[in-house]
Protein backbone atom coordinates (compact mmCIF):
# COMPACT_ATOMS: atom_id res chain seq x y z
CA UNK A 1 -19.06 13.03 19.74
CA UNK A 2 -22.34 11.57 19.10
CA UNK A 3 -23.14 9.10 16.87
CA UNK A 4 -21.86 8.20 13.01
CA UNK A 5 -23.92 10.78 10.67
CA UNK A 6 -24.31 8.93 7.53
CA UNK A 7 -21.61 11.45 5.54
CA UNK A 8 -19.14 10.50 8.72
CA UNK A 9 -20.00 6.60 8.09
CA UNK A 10 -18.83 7.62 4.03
CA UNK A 11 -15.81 9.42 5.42
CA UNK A 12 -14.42 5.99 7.11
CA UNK A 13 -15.61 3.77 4.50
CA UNK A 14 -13.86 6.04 1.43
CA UNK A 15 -10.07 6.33 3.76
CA UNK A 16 -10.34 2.44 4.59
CA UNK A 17 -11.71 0.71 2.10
CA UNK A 18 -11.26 0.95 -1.94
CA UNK A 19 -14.67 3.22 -2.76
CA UNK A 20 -17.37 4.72 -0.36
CA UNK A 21 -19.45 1.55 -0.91
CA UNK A 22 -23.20 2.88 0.05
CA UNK A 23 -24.04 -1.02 1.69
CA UNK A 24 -21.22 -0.55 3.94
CA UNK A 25 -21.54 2.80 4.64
CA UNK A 26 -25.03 2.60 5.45
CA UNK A 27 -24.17 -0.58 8.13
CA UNK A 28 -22.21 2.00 9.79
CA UNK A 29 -24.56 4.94 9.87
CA UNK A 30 -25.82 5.57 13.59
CA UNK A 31 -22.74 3.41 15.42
CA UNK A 32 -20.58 5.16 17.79
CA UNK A 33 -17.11 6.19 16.36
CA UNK A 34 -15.34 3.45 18.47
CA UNK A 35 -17.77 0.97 17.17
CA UNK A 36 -17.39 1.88 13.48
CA UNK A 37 -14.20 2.08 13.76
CA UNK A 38 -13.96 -1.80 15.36
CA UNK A 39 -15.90 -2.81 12.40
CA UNK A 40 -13.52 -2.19 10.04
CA UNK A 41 -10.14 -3.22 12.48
CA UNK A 42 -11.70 -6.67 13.12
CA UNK A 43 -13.52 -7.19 9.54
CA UNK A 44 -13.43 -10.99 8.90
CA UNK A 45 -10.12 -12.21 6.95
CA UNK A 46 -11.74 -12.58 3.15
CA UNK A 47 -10.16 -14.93 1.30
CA UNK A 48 -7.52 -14.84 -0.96
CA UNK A 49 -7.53 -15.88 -4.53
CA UNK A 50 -5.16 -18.71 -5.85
CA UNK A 51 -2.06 -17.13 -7.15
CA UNK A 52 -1.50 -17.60 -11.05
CA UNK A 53 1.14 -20.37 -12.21
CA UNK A 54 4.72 -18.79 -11.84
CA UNK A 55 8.29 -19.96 -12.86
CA UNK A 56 9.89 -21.18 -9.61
CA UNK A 57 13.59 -18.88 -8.27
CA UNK A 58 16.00 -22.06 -9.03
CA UNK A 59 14.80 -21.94 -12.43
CA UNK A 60 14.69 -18.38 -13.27
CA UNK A 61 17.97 -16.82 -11.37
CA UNK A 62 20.49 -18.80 -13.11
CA UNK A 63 18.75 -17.66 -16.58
CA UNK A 64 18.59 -14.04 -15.01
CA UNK A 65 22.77 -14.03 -14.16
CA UNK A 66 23.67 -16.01 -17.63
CA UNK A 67 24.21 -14.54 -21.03
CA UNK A 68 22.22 -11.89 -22.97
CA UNK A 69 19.90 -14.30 -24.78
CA UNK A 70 19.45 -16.32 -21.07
CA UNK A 71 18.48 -12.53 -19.16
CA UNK A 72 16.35 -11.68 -22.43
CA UNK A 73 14.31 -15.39 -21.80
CA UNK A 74 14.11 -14.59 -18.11
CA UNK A 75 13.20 -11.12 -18.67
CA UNK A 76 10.62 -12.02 -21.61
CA UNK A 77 8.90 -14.82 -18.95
CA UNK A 78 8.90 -12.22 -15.62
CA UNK A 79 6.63 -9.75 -17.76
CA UNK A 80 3.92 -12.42 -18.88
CA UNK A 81 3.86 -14.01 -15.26
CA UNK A 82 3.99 -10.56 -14.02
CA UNK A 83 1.33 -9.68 -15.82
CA UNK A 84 -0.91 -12.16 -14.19
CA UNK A 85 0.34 -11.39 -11.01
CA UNK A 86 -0.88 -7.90 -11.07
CA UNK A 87 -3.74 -9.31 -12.44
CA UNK A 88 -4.48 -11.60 -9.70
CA UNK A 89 -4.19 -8.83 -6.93
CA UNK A 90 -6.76 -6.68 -8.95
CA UNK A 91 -9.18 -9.31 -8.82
CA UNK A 92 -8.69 -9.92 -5.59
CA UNK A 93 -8.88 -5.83 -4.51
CA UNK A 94 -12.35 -5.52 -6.84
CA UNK A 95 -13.99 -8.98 -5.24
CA UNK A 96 -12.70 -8.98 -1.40
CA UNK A 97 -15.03 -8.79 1.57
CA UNK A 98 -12.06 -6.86 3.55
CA UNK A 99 -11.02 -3.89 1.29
CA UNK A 100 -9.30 -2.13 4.48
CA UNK A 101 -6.69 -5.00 4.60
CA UNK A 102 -6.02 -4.72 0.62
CA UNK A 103 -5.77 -0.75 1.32
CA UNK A 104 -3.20 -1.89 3.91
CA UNK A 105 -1.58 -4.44 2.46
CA UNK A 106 -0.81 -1.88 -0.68
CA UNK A 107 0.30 0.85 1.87
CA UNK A 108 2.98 -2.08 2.80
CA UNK A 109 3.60 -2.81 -0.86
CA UNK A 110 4.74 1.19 -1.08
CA UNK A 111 6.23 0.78 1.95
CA UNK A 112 8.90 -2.32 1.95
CA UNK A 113 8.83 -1.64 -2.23
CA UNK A 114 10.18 -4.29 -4.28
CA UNK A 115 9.81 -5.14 -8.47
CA UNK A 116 9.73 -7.47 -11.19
CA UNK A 117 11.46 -5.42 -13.41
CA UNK A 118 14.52 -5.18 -10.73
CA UNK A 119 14.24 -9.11 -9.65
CA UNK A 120 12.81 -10.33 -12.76
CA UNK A 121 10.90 -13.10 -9.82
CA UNK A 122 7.51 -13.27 -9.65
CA UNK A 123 6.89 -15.60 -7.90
CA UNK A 124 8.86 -14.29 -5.03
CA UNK A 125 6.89 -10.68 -4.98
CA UNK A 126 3.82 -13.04 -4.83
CA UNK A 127 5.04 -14.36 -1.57
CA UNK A 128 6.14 -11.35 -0.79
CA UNK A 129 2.62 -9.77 -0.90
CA UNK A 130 1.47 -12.99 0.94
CA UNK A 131 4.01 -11.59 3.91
CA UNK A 132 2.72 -8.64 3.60
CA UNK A 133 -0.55 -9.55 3.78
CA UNK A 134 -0.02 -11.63 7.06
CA UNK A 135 1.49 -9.25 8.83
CA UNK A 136 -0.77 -5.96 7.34
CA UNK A 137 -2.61 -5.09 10.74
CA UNK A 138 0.09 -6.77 13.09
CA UNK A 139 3.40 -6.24 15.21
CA UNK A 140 5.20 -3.91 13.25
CA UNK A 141 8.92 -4.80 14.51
CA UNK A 142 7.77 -8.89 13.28
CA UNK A 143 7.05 -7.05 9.72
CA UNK A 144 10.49 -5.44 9.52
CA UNK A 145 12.33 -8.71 10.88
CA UNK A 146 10.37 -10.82 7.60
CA UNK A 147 10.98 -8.98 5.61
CA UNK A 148 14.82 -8.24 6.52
CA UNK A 149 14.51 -12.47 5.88
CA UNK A 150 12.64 -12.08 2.20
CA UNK A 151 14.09 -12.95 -0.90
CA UNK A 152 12.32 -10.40 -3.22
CA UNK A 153 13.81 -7.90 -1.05
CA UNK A 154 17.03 -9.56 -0.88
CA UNK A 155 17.44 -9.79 -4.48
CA UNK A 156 15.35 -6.29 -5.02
CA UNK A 157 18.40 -4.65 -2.64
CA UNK A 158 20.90 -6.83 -3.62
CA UNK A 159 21.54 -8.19 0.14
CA UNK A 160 22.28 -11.76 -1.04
CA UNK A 161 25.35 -10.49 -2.81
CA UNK A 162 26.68 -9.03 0.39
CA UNK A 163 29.56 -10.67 1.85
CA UNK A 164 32.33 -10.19 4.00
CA UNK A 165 34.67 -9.82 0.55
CA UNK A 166 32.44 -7.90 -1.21
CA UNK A 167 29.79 -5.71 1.13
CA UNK A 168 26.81 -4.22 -0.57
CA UNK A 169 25.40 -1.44 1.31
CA UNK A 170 22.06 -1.14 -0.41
CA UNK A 171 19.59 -2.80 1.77
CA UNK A 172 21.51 -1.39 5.04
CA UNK A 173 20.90 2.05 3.38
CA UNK A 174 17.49 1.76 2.67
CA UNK A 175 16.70 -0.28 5.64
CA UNK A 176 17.59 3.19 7.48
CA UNK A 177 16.63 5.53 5.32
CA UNK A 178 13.46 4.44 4.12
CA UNK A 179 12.11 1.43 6.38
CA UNK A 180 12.98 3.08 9.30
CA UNK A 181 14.72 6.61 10.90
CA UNK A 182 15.52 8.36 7.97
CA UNK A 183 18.00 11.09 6.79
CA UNK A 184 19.61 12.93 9.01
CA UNK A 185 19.76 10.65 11.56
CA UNK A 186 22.45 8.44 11.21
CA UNK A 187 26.00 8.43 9.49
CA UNK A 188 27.37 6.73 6.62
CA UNK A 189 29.37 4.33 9.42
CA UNK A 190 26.22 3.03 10.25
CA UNK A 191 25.33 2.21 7.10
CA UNK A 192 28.67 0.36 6.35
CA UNK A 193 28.07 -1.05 10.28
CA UNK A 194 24.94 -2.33 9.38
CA UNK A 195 25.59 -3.82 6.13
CA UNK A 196 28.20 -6.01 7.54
CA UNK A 197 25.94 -7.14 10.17
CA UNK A 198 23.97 -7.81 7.13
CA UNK A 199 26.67 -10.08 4.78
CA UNK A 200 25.84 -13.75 4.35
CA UNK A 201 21.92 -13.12 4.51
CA UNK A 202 21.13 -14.65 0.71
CA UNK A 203 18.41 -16.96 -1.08
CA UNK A 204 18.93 -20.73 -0.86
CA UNK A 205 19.82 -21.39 -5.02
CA UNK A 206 17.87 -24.74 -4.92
CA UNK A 207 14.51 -23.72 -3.09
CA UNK A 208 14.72 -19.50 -3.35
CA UNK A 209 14.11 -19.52 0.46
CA UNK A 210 16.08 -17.28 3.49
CA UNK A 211 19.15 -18.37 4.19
CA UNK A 212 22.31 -17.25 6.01
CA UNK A 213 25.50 -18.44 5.02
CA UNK A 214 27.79 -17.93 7.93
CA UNK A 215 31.10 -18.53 6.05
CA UNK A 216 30.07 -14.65 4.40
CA UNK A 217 29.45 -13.30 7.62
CA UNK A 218 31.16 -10.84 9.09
CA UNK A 219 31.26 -11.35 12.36
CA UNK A 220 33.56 -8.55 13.49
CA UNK A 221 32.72 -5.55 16.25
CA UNK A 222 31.06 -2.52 14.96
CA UNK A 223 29.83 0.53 16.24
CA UNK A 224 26.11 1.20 15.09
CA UNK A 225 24.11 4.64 16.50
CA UNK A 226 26.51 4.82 19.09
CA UNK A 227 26.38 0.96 19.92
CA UNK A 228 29.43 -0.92 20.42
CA UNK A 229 29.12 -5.19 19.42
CA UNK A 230 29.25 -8.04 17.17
CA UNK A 231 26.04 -7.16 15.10
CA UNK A 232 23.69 -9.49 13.17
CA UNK A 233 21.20 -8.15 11.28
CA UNK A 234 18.45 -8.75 14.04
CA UNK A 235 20.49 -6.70 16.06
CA UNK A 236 20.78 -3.78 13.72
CA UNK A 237 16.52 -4.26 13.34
CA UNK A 238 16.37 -4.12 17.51
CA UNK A 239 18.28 -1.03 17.64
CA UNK A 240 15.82 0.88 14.86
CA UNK A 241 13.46 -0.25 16.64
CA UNK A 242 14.44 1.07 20.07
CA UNK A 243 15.07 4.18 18.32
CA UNK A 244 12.11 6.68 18.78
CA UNK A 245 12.80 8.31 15.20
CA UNK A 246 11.28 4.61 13.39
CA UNK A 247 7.77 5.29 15.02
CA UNK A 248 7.63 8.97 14.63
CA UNK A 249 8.52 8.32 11.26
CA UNK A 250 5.65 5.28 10.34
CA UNK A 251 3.54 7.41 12.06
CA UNK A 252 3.79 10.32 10.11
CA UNK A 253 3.70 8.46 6.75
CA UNK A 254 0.05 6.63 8.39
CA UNK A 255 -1.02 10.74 8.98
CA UNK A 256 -0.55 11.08 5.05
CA UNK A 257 -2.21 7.69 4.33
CA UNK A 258 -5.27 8.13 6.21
CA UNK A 259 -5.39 11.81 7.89
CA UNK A 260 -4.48 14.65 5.05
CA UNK A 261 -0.77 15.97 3.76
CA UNK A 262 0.44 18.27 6.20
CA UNK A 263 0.80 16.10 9.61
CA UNK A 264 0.52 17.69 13.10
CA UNK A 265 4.05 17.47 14.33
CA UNK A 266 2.63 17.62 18.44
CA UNK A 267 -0.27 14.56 17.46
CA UNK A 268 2.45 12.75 15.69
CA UNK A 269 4.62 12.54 18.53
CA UNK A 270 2.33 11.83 21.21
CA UNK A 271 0.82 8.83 18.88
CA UNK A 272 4.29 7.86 18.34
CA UNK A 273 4.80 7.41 22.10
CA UNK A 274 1.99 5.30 22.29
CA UNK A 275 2.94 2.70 19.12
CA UNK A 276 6.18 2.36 20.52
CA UNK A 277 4.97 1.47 24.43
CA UNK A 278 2.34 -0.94 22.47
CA UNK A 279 5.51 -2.83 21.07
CA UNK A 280 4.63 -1.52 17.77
CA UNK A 281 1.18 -2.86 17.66
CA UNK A 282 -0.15 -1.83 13.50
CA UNK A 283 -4.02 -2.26 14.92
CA UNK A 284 -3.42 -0.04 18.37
CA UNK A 285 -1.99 2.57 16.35
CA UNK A 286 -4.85 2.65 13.51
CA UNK A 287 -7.03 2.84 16.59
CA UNK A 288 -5.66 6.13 17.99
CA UNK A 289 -6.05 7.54 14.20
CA UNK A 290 -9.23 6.36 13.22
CA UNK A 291 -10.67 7.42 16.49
CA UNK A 292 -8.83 10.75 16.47
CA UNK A 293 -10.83 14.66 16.05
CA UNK A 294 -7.86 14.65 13.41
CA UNK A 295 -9.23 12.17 11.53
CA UNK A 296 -12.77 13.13 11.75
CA UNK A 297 -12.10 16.91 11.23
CA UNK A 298 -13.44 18.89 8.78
CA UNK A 299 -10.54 20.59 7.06
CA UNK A 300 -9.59 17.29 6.83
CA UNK A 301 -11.95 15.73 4.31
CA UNK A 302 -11.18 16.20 1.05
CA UNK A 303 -7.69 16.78 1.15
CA UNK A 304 -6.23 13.03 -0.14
CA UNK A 305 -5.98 12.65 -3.52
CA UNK A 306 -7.24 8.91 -4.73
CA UNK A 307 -4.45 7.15 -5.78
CA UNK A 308 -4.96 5.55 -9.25
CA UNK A 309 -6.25 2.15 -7.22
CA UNK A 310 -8.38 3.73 -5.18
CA UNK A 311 -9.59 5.49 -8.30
CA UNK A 312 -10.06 2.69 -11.19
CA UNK A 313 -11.32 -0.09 -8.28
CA UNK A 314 -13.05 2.26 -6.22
CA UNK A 315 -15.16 3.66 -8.44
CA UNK A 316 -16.31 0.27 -9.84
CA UNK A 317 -16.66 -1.87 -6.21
CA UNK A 318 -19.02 1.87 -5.94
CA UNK A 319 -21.05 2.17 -8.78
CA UNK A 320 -23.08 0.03 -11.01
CA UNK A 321 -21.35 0.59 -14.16
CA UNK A 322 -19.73 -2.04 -16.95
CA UNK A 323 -16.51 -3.01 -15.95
CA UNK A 324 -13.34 -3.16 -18.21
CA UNK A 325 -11.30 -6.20 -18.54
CA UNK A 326 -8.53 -6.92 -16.06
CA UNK A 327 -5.99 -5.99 -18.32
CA UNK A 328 -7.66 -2.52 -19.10
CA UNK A 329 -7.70 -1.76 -15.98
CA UNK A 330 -3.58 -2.55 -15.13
CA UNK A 331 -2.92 -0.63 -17.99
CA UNK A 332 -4.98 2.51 -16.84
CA UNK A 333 -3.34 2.49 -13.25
CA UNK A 334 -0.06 2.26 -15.23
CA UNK A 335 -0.83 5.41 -17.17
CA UNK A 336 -1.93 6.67 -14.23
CA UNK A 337 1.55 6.15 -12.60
CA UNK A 338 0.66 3.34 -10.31
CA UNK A 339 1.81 -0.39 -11.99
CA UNK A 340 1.06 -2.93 -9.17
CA UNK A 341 4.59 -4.95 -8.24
CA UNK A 342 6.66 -2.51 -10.07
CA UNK A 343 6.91 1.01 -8.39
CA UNK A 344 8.97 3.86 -9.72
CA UNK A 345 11.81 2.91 -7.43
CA UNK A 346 12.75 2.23 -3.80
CA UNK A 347 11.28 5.16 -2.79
CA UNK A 348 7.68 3.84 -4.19
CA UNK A 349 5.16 5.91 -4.95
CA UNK A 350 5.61 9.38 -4.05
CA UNK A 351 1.29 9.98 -3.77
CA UNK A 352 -0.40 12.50 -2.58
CA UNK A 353 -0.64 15.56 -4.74
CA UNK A 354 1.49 13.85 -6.88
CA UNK A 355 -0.99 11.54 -8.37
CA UNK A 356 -2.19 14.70 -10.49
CA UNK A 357 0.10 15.73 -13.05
CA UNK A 358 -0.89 17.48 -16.77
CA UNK A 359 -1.38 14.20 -18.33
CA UNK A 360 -2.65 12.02 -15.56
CA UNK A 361 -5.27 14.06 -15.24
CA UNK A 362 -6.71 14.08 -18.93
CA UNK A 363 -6.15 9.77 -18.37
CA UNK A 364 -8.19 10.18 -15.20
CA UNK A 365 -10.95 12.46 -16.47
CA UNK A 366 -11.45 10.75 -19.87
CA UNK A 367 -11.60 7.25 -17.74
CA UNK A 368 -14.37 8.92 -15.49
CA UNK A 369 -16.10 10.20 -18.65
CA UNK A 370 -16.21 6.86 -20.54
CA UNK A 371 -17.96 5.28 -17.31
CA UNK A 372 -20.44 8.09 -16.83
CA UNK A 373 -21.32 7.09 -20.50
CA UNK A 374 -22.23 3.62 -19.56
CA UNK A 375 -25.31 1.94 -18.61
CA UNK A 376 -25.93 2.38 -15.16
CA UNK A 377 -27.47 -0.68 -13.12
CA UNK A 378 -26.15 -3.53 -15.84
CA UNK A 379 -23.67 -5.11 -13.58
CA UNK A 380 -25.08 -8.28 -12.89
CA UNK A 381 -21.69 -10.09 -11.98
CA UNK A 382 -21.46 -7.89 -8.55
CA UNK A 383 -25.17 -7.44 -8.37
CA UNK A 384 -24.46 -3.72 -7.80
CA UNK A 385 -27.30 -1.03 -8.09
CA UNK A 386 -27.63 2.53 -8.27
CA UNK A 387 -29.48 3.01 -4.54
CA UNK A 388 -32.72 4.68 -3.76
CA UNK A 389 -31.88 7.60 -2.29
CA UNK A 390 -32.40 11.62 -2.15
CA UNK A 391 -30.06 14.12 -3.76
CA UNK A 392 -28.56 14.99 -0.95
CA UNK A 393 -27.76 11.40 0.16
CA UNK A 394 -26.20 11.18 -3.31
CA UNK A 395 -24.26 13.61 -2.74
CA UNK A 396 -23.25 12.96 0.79
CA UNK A 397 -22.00 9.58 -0.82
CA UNK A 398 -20.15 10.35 -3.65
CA UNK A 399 -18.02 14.18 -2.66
CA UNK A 400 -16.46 14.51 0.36
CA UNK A 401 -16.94 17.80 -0.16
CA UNK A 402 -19.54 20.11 -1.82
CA UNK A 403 -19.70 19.70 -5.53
CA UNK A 404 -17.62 22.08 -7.61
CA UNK A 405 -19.55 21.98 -10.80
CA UNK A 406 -23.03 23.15 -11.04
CA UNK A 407 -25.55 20.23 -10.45
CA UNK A 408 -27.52 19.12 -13.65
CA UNK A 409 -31.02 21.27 -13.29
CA UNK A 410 -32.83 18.51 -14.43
CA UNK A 411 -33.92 15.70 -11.56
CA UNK A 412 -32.85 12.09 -11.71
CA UNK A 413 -30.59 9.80 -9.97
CA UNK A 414 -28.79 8.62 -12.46
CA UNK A 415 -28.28 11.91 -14.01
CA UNK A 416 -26.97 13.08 -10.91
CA UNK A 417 -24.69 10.87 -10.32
CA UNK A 418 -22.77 10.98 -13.40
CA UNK A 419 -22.51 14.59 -12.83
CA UNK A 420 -21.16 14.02 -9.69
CA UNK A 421 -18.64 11.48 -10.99
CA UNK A 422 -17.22 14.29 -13.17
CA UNK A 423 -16.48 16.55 -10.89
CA UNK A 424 -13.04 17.28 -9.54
CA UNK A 425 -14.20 16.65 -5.86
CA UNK A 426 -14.82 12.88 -6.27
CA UNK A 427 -10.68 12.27 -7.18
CA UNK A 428 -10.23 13.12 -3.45
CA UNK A 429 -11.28 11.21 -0.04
C-alpha cells in the first residue's frame, strides 16, 4: 500500500474537498493512506459565516396562505432573501478551512432536499443547512430523526398539514422512498401507516419551531413492514432504520458520491453491514471508503463528473485567477443546473453523467475559457499563486487522468495550465 504518491494525495483532495488545492495536496504527499485519510475526517470545524438578515416564519406563512397579492409579497421577498442565502453558502464554500464538510453538508442538502421556491422560507432552509451541517459527519439515524422534526421539511412535504381528518402522505412517501429503503420495498399501506404515525407533527405559527399537536394525532394501531402497534413517527424512523435496505441504500448513493457510477453490489453490502453494526456512524463509514482499493483504484479516477459546485468553486479555491462576483457565480451554477436551496425536485439533483447535457456543456466550456483568459497570479484577496512546479506535477494536479488534448509545444507554466484547464479531463475527479 505504501505511502501517498503525490497524484494519490490529488486524488483525495479533488473527491473531498471543492478543487485539488496543490497546498493541501502537497501536506498530504508521503502520509500513509490511513493517515491522509484522518486528516481530512478530523479537519478542524472552520467557521461559519453569519447568515444574511431573513424574514422570520410567523411573518411570512400567513402572507404565503393569504390572497394572491399576500403569496405574490411573500413570494417577491423569499427570492431576494433567497438570493442572499445562496449567496452566503457560496462564500462560505470558496473561504472555508474544511471544504470536505461543505462537500458533505451539500451531499445532505441533495439528500434530505428541500426549496424556497416550494416553502417560500428562507430562513428556515438556513437552519435547515445549519442541521445539516451539525450532523454532516455524525450518527446517521440522529440526522433522519431532525430532520423528521424540521420545519423546512415539514412545510417542503407538507407534513404540518397532516392530520388525523385530513392525512397527507407526502413526507411518509418520500421518507421511504427517498430518505430511506426505497421502491420496491414496501407497500402503499405503509405509506398510509406511516403517515398517520406522522399527523399532528407541524410548525409552531408564533415561533416556526417543531411541534406536535396531539389533538391531530392519530393514535390508532397500524401495521407498518409487517409491524403491528400504535406508531409515532419515531417509531416509523426506528423501524427504517432496523431495516437493512436504509444502509445498503446510503451506502450505495456514498459509492456514487465519492467512488465512481457503477457501485460494486458485493463491497456495498459488506460496507453496509458494517454502518449498520456501527449504529450508523457517517465518519466509520467514510472510513471504510476512503480507505478502500475501491476508492484508490485506477479505473476509478476519472469517472465523476464535477458537479457545477465543484466546478465554478473548485476551480477558483485551485487556481489563481480573477474571481467573478457572488452573484455571477449563482447564476452560472444555475445554468449549469445546480441553484443552491432550490433543487429540481424531491428527488434533487440527479448528478453524475447528468451534469453534461448539449447546453451545459457550451456554459461550462465557455466559463473555463473566459478564466483561462485571465491574468494568472492577480488574486491577492486569497493570496493564491500559480506553484513552482514541473510539467508533470502540473499535470498530476490538475487531470486525473492523462490529458486528452495535445499539450501546447511551447514551455511555460502558465501556458500549460490553461491548456490543461480546457481540456475535457479536468470536468471529472
Amino acid at each position: 500500500m505504501g505511502l501517498l504518491a503525490f497524484k494519490d494525495a490529488v486524488h483525495l483532495v479533488s473527491r473531498t474537498g471543492l478543487g485539488a488545492e496543490w497546498d493541501v495536496a502537497k501536506k498530504l504527499e508521503g502520509r500513509s493512506r490511513q493517515d491522509a485519510v484522518d486528516q481530512v475526517l478530523y479537519a478542524p470545524p472552520a467557521l461559519i459565516k453569519p447568515a444574511p438578515a431573513m424574514t422570520p416564519w410567523f411573518k411570512l406563512e400567513p402572507m404565503r396562505l393569504n390572497d394572491m397579492k399576500s403569496r405574490n409579497s411573500a413570494w417577491s421577498i423569499a427570492q431576494h432573501e433567497g438570493k442572499r442565502l445562496q449567496a452566503w453558502w457560496v462564500e462560505q464554500m470558496l473561504l472555508t478551512r474544511n471544504p470536505f464538510h461543505e462537500r458533505m453538508t451539500l451531499f445532505w442538502h441533495n439528500h434530505f432536499t428541500s426549496s424556497i421556491q416550494k416553502t417560500l422560507q428562507p430562513s428556515l432552509l438556513h437552519k435547515q443547512n445549519l442541521l445539516l451541517r451539525q450532523h454532516a459527519l455524525g450518527n446517521f439515524g440522529n440526522l433522519l430523526h431532525a430532520v423528521a422534526r424540521d420545519p423546512a421539511m415539514l412545510v417542503y412535504l407538507d407534513c404540518y398539514q397532516n392530520t388525523k381528518d385530513q392525512p397527507n402522505e407526502n413526507f411518509a412517501r418520500e421518507l421511504l422512498e427517498l430518505f430511506t429503503i426505497g421502491r420496491g420495498h414496501y407497500r402503499e399501506a405503509d405509506v398510509k401507516a406511516a403517515a398517520k404515525a406522522f399527523t399532528g407533527w407541524g410548525v409552531d405559527d408564533n415561533t416556526g419551531k417543531f411541534i406536535i399537536r396531539t389533538a391531530n394525532h392519530d393514535g390508532g394501531k397500524s401495521v407498518f413492514l409487517g409491524k403491528t402497534g400504535n406508531f409515532t413517527g419515531d417509531d416509523i424512523i426506528g423501524i427504517l432504520l432496523a431495516h437493512p435496505r436504509t444502509a445498503e441504500r446510503m451506502t450505495e448513493k456514498f459509492w456514487l458520491a465519492f467512488v465512481s457510477n457503477q457501485p460494486n453490489p458485493a463491497v456495498v453490502k459488506t460496507w453496509a453491514q458494517q454502518f449498520r453494526q456501527s449504529g450508523y456512524d457517517t465518519k466509520t463509514l467514510m472510513r471504510t471508503l476512503l480507505n478502500s482499493d475501491e476508492f484508490w483504484a485506477e479505473r476509478n479516477r476519472g469517472t465523476l463528473v464535477k458537479s457545477p459546485v465543484e466546478l465554478v468553486i473548485g476551480t477558483l479555491r485551485m487556481l489563481p485567477y480573477p474571481r467573478e462576483s457572488t452573484g455571477e457565480m449563482l447564476n452560472l451554477c444555475r445554468l449549469l443546473g445546480q441553484e443552491l436551496f432550490d433543487p429540481p425536485n424531491v428527488k434533487g439533483w440527479s448528478g453524475g453523467d447528468n451534469w453534461i447535457n448539449t447546453q451545459t456543456l457550451l456554459v461550462r466550456n465557455a466559463y473555463l475559457a473566459k478564466l483561462s483568459r485571465g491574468n494568472l497570479n492577480e488574486k491577492a484577496a486569497t493570496n493564491l499563486r500559480l506553484p513552482d512546479a514541473s510539467a508533470e506535477q502540473l499535470i498530476e494536479w490538475m487531470l486525473p487522468v492523462k490529458p486528452l488534448k495535445p499539450l501546447p509545444e511551447t514551455p511555460g507554466a502558465r501556458r500549460l495550465v490553461r491548456s490543461l484547464l480546457l481540456d475535457p479531463a479536468f470536468q471529472v475527479s
